[in-house]
N, C-alpha and C. Protein backbone atom coordinates (compact mmCIF):
# COMPACT_ATOMS: atom_id res chain seq x y z
N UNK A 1 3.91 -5.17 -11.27
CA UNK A 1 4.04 -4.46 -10.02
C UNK A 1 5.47 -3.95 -9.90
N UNK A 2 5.67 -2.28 -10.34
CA UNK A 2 7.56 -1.96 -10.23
C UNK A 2 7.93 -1.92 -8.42
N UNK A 3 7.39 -2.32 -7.60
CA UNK A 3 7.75 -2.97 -6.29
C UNK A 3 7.61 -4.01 -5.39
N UNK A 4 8.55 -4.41 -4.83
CA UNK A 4 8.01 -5.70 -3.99
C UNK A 4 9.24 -5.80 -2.68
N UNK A 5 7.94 -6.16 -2.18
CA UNK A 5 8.92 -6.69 -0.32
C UNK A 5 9.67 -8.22 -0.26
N UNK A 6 11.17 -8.05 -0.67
CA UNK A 6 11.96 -9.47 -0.47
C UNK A 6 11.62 -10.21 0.92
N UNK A 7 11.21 -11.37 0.47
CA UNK A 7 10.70 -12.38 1.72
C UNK A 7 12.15 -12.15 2.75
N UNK A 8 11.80 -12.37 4.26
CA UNK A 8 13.27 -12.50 5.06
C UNK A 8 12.79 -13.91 5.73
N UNK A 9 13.35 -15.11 5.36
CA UNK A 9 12.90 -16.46 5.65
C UNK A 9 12.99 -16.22 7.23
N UNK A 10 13.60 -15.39 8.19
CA UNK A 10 14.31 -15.62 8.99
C UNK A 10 13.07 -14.54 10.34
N UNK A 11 11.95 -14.09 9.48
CA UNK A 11 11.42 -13.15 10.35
C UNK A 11 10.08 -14.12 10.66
N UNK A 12 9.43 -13.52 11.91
CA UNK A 12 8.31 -13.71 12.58
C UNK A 12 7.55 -13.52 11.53
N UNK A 13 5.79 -14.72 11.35
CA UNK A 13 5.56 -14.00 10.28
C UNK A 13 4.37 -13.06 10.54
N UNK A 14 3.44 -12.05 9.89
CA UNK A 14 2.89 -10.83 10.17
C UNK A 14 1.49 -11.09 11.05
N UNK A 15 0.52 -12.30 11.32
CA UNK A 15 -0.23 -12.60 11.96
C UNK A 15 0.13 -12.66 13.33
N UNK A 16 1.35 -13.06 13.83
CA UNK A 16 1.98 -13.63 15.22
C UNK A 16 1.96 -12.32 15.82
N UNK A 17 2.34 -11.01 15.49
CA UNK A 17 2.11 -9.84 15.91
C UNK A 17 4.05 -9.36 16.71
N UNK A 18 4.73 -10.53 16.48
CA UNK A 18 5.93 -10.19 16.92
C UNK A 18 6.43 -8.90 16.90
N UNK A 19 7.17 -8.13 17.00
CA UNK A 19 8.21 -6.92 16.30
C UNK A 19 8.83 -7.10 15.53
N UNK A 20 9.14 -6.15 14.86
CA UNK A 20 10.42 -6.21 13.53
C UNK A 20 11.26 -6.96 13.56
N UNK A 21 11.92 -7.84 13.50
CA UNK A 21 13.44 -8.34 13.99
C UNK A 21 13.77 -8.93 12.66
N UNK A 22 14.92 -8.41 12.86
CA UNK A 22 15.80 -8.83 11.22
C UNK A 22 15.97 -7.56 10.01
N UNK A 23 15.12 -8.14 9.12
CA UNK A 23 15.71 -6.76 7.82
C UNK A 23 14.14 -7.24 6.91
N UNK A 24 13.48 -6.13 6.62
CA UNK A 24 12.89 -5.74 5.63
C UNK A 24 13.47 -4.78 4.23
N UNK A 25 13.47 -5.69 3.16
CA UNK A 25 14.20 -5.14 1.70
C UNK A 25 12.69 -4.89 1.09
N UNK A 26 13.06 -3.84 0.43
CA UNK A 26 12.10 -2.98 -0.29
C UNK A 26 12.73 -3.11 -2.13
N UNK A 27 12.41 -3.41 -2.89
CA UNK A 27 12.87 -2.82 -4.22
C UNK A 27 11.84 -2.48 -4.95
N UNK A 28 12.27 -1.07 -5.36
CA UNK A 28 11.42 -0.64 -6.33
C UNK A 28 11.72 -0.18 -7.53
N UNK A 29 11.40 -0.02 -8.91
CA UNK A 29 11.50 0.05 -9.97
C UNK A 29 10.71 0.39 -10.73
N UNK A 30 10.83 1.32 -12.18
CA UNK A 30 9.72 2.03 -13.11
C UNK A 30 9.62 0.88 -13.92
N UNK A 31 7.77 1.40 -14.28
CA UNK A 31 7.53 -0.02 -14.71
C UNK A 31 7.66 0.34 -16.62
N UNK A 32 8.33 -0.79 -17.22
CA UNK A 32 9.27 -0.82 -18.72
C UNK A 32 8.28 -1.62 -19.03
N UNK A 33 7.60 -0.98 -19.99
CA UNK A 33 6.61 -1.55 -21.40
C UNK A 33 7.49 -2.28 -22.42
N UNK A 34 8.77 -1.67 -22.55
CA UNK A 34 9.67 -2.64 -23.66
C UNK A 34 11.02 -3.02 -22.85
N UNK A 35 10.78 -4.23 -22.87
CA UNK A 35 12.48 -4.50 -22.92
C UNK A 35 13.06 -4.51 -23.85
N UNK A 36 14.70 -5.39 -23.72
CA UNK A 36 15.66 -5.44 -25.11
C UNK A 36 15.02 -6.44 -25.69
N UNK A 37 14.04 -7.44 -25.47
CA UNK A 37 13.70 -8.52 -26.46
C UNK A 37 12.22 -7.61 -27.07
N UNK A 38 11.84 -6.75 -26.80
CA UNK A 38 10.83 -6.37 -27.38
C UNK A 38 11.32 -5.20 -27.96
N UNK A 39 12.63 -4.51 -27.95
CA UNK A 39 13.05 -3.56 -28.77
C UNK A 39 13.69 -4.16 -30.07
N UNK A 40 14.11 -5.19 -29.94
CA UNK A 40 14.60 -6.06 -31.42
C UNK A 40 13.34 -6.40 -32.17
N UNK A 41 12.82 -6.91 -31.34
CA UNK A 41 11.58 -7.22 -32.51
C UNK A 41 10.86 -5.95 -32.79
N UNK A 42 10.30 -5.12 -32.18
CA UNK A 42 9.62 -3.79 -32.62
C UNK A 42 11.09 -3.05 -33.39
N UNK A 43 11.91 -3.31 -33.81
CA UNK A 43 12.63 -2.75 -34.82
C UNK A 43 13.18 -3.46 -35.71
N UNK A 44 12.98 -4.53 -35.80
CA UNK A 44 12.86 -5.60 -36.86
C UNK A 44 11.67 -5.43 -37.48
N UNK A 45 10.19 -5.24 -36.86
CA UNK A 45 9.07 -5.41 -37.61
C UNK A 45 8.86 -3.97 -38.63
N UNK A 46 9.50 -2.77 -37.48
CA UNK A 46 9.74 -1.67 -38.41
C UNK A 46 10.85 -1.50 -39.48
N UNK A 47 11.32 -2.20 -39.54
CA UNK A 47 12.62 -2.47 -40.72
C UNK A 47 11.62 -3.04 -41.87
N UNK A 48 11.31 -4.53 -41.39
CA UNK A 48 10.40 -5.22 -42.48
C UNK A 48 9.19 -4.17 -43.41
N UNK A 49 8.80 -3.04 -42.40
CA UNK A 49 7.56 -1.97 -42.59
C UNK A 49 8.05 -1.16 -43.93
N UNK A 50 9.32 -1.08 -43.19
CA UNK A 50 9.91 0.06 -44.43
C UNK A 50 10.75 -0.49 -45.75
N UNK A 51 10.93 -1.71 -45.26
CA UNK A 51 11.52 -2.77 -46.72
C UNK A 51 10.24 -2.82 -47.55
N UNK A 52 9.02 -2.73 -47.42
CA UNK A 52 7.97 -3.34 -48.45
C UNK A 52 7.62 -2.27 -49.86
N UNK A 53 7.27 -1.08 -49.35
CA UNK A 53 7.93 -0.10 -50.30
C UNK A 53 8.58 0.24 -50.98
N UNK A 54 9.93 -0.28 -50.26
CA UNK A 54 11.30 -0.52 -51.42
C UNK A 54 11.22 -1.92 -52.57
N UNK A 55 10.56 -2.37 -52.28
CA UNK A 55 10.54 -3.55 -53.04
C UNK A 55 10.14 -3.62 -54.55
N UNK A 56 9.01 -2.65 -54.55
CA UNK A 56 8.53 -2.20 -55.85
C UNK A 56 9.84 -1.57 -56.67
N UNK A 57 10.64 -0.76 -55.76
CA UNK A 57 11.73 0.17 -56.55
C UNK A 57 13.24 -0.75 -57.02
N UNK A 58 12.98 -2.03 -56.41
CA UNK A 58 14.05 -3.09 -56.80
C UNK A 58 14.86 -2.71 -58.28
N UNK A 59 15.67 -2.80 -58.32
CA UNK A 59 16.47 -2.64 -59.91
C UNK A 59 16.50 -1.36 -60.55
N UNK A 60 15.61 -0.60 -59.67
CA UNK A 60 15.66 1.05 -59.94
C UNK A 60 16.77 2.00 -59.13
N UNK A 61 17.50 3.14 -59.73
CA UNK A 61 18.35 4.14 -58.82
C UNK A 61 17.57 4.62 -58.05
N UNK A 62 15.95 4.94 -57.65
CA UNK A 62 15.73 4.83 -56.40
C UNK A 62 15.40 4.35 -55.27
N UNK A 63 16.11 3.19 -55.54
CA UNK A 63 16.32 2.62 -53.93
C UNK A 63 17.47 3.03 -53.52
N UNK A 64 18.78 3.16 -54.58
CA UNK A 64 19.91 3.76 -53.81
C UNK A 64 19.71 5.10 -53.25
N UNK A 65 18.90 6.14 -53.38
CA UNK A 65 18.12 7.44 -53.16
C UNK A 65 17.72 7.38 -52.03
N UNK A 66 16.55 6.22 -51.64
CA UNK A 66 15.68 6.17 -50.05
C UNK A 66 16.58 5.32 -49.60
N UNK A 67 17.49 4.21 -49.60
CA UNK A 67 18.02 3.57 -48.53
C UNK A 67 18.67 4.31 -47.27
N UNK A 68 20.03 5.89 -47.30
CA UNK A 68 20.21 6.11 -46.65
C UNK A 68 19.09 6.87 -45.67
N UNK A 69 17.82 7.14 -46.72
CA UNK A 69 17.04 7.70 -45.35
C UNK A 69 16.17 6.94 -44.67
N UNK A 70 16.10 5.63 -44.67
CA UNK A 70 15.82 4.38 -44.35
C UNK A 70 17.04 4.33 -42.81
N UNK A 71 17.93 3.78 -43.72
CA UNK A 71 19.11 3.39 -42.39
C UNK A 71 19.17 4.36 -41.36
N UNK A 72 18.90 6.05 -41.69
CA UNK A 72 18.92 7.36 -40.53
C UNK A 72 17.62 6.78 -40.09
N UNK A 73 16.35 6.45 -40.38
CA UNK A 73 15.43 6.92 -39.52
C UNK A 73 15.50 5.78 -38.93
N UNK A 74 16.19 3.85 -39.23
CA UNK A 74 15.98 3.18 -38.23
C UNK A 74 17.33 3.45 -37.26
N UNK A 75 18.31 3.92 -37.58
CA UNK A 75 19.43 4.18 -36.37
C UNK A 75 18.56 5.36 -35.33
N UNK A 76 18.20 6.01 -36.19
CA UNK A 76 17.25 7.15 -35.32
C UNK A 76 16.34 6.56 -34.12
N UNK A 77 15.92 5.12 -34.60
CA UNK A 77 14.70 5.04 -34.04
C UNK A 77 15.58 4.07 -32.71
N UNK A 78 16.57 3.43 -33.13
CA UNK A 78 17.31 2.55 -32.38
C UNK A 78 17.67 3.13 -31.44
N UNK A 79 18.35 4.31 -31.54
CA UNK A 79 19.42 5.76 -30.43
C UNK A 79 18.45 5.81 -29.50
N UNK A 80 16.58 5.96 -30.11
CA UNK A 80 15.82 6.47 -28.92
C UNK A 80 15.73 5.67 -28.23
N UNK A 81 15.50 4.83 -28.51
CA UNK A 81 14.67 3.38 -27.59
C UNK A 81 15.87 3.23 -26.83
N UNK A 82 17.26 2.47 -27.13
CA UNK A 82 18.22 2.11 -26.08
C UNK A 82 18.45 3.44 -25.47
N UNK A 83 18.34 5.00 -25.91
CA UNK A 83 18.27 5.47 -24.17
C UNK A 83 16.92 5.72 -23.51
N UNK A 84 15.81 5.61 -23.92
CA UNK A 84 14.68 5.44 -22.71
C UNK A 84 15.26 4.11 -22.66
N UNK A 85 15.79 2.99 -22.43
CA UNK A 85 16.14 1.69 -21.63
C UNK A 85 16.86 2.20 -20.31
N UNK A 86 17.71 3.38 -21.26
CA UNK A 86 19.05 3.15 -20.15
C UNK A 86 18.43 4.19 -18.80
N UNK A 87 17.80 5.21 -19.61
CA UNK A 87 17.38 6.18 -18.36
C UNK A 87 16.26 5.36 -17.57
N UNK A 88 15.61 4.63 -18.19
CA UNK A 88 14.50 3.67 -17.17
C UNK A 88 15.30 2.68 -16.62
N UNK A 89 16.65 2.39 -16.62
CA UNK A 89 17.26 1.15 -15.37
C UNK A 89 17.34 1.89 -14.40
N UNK A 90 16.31 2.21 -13.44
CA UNK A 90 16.43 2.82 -11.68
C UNK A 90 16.35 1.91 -11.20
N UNK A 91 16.87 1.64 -10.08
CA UNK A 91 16.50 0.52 -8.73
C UNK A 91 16.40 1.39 -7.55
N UNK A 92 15.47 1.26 -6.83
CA UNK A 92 15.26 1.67 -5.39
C UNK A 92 15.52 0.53 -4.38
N UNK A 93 16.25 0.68 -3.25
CA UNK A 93 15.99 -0.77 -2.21
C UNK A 93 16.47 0.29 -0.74
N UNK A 94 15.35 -0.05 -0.24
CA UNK A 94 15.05 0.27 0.63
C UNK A 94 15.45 -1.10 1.85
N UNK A 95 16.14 -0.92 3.08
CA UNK A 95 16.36 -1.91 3.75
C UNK A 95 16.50 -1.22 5.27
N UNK A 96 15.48 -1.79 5.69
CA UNK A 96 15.03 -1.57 7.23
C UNK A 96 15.57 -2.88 8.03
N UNK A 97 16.89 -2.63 9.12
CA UNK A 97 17.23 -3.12 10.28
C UNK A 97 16.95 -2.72 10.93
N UNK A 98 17.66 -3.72 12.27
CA UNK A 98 17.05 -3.25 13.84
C UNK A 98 17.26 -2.09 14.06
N UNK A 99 18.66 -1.19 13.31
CA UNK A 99 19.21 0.20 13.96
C UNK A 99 19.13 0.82 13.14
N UNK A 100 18.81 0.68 11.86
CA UNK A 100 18.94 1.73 10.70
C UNK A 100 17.83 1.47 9.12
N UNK A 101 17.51 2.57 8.79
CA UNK A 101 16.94 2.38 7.70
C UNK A 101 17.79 2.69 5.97
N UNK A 102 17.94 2.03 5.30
CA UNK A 102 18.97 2.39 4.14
C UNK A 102 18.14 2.77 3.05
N UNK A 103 18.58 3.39 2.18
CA UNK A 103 17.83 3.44 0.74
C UNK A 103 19.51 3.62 -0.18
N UNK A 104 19.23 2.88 -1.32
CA UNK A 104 19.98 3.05 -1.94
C UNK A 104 19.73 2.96 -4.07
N UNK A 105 20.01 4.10 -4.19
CA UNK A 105 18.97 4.39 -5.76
C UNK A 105 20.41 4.47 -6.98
N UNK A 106 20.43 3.53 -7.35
CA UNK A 106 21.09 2.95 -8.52
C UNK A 106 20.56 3.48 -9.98
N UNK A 107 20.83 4.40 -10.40
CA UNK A 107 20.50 4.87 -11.73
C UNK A 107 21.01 4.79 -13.05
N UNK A 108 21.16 4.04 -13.93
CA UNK A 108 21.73 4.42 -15.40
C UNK A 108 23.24 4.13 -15.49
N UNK A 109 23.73 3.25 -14.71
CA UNK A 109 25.32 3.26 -14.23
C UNK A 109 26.02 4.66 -13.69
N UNK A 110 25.08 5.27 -12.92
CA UNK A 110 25.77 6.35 -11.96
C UNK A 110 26.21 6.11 -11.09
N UNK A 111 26.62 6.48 -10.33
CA UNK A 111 27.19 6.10 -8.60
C UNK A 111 26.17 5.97 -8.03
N UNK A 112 25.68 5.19 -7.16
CA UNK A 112 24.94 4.76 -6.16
C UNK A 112 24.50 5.67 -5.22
N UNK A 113 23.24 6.28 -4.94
CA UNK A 113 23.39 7.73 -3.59
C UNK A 113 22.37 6.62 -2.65
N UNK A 114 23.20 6.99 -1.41
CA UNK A 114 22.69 6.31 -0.35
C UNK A 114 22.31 7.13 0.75
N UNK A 115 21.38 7.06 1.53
CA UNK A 115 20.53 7.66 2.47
C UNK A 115 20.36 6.59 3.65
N UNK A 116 21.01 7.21 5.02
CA UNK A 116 20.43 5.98 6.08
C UNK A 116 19.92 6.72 6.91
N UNK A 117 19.33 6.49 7.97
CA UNK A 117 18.87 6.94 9.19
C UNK A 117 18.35 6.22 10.27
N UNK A 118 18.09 6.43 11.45
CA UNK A 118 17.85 5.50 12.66
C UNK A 118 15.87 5.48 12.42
N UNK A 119 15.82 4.22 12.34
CA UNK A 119 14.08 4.32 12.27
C UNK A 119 13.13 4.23 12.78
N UNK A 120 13.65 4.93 14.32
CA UNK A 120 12.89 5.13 15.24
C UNK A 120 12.79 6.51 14.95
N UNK A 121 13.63 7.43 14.02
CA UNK A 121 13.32 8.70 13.99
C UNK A 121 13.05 9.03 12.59
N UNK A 122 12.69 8.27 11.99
CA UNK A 122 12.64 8.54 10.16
C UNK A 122 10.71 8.73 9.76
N UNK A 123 10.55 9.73 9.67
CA UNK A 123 9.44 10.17 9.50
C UNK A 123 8.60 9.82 8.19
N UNK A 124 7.37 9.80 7.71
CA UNK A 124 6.99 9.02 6.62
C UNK A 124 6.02 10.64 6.12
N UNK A 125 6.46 11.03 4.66
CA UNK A 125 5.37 11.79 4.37
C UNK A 125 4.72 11.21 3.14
N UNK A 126 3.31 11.34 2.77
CA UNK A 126 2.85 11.51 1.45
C UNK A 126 2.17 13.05 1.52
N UNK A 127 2.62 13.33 0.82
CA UNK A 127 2.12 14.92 0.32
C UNK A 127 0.77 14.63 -1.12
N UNK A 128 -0.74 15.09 -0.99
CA UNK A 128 -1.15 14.87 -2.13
C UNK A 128 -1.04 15.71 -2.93
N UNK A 129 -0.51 17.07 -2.64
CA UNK A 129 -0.13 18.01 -3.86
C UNK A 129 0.86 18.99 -3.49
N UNK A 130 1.60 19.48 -4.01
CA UNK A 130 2.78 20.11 -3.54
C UNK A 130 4.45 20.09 -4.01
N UNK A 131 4.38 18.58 -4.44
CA UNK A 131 5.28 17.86 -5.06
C UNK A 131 5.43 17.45 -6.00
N UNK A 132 6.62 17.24 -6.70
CA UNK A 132 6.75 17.48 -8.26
C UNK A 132 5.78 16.26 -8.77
N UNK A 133 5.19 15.04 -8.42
CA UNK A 133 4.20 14.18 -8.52
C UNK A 133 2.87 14.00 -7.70
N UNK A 134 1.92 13.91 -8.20
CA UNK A 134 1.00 13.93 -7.09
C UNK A 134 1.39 12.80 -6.25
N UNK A 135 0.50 12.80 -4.93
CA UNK A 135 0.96 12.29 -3.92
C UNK A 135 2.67 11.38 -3.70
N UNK A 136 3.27 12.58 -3.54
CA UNK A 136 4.99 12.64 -3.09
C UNK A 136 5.21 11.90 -1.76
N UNK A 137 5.67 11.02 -2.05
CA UNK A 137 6.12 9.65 -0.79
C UNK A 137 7.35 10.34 -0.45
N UNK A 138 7.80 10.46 0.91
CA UNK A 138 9.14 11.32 1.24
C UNK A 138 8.93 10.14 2.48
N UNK A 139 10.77 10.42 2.94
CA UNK A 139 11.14 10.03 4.08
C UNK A 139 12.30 10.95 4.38
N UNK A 140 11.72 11.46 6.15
CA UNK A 140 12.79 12.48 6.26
C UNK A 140 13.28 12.25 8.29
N UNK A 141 14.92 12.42 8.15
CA UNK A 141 15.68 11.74 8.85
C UNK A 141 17.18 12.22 9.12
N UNK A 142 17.52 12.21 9.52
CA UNK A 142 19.07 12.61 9.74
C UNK A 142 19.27 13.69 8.76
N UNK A 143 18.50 14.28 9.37
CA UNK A 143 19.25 15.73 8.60
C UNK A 143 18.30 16.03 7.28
N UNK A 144 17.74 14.85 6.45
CA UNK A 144 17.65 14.91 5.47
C UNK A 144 16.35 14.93 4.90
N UNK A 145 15.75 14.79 4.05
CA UNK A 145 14.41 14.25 3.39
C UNK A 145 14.35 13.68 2.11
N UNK A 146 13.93 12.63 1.75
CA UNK A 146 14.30 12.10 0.28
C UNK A 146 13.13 11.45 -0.31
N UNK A 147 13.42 11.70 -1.39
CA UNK A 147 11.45 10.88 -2.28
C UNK A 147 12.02 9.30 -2.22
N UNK A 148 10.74 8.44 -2.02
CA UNK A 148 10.92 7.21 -2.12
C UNK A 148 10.11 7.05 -3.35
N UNK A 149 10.20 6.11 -4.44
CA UNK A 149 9.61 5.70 -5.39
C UNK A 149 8.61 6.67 -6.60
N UNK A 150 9.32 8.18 -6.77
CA UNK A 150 8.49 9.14 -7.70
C UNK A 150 8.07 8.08 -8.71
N UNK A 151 8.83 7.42 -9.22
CA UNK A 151 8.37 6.74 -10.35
C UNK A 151 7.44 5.99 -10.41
N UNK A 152 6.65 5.53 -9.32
CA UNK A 152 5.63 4.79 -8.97
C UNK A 152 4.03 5.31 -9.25
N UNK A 153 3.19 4.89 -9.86
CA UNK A 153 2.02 5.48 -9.89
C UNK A 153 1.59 6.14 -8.59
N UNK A 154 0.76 7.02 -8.67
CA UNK A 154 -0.34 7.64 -7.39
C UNK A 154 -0.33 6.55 -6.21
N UNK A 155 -1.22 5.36 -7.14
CA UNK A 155 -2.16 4.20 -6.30
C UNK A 155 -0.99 3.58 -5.26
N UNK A 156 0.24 3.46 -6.43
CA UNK A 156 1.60 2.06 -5.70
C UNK A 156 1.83 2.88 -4.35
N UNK A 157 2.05 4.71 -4.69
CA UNK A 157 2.39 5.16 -3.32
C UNK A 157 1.83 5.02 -2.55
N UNK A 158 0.47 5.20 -2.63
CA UNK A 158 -0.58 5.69 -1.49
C UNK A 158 -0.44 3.84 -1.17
N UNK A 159 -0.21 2.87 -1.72
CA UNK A 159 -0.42 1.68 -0.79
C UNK A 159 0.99 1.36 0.00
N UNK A 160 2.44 2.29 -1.10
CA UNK A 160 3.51 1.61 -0.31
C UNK A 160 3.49 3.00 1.15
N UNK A 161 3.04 3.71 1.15
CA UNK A 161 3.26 4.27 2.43
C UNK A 161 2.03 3.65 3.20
N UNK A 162 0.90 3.16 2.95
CA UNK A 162 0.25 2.16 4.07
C UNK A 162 0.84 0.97 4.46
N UNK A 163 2.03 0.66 3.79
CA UNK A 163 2.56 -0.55 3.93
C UNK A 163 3.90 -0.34 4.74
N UNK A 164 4.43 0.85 4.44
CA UNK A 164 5.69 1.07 5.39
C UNK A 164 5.35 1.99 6.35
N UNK A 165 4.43 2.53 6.63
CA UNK A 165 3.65 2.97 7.89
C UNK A 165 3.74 1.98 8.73
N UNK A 166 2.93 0.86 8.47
CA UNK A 166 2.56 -0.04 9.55
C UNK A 166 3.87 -1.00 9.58
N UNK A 167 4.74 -0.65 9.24
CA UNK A 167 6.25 -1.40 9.28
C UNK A 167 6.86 -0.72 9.79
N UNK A 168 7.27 0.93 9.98
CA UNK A 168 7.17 1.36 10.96
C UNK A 168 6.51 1.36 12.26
N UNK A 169 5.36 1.37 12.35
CA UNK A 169 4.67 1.56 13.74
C UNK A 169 5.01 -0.09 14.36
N UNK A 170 5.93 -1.00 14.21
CA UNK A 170 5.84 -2.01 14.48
C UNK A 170 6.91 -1.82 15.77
N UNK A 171 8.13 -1.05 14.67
CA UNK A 171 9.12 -0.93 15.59
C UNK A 171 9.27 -0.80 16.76
């Protein structure tokens, strides 16, 4: 699941029907099929793939022939993978107080872009077509409008805007 609502030990809990009080944290994140422990081994096992071939050519001048195009295609293969890692480290966190709503989207070691607004006036859209993803989760507010979670499947949106709908309408 690349999202989840941080527990606030400190809030009413959602049966009691209280109001908002306190802080709802949102984080969201694209969901990574490989990490770094599964990029060592999936390039270890492809190393081992391409050593077995060479093995026959042992004591022959052509292994000195295929090794450097061995070492290019696993540095090749290494360059790709650690940057889809680096471009897939996004964080979304979303944090709803009594007076303000924050988002703050952490990308790739970029600078941090932050978005707040009062959330009695921060509007909730899903768009199902129109937007560079189908159904486009927006929040728009002080001036502004901003996508919450593109990276999220269809389904995650369409449930996280039923979920911050009614976290809104609480207010």
């Amino acid at each position: 699941m690349p999202y989840e609502w941080v527990p606030n030990p400190n809030a009413a809990p959602d049966h009691s029907g209280a109001a908002l009080h306190g802080r709802a944290v949102l984080r969201a994140w694209p969901q990574r099929s490989l990490n770094r422990r599964g990029l060592a081994g999936f390039v270890g096992a492809t190393a081992a793939l391409l050593a077995v071939p060479m093995l026959s050519l042992l004591g022959s001048l052509a292994v000195w022939v295929l090794l450097p195009f061995v070492g290019a295609a696993l540095a090749g293969l290494i360059w790709a993978l650690r940057l889809s890692l680096r471009r897939g480290a996004v964080l979304e966190t979303l944090t709803l107080g009594e007076g303000s709503l924050t988002i703050v989207r952490q990308a790739d070691g970029r600078a941090p872009q932050y978005w707040q607004a009062n959330p009695h006036w921060v509007r909730l859209h899903l768009r199902p077509t129109g937007g560079p993803v189908s159904d486009y989760l927006t929040l728009s507010g002080g001036g502004r409008e901003v996508e919450l979670g593109a990276f999220l499947t269809p389904n995650e949106r369409q449930r996280l805007h039923t979920e911050l709908s009614g976290i809104l309408a609480r207010l």
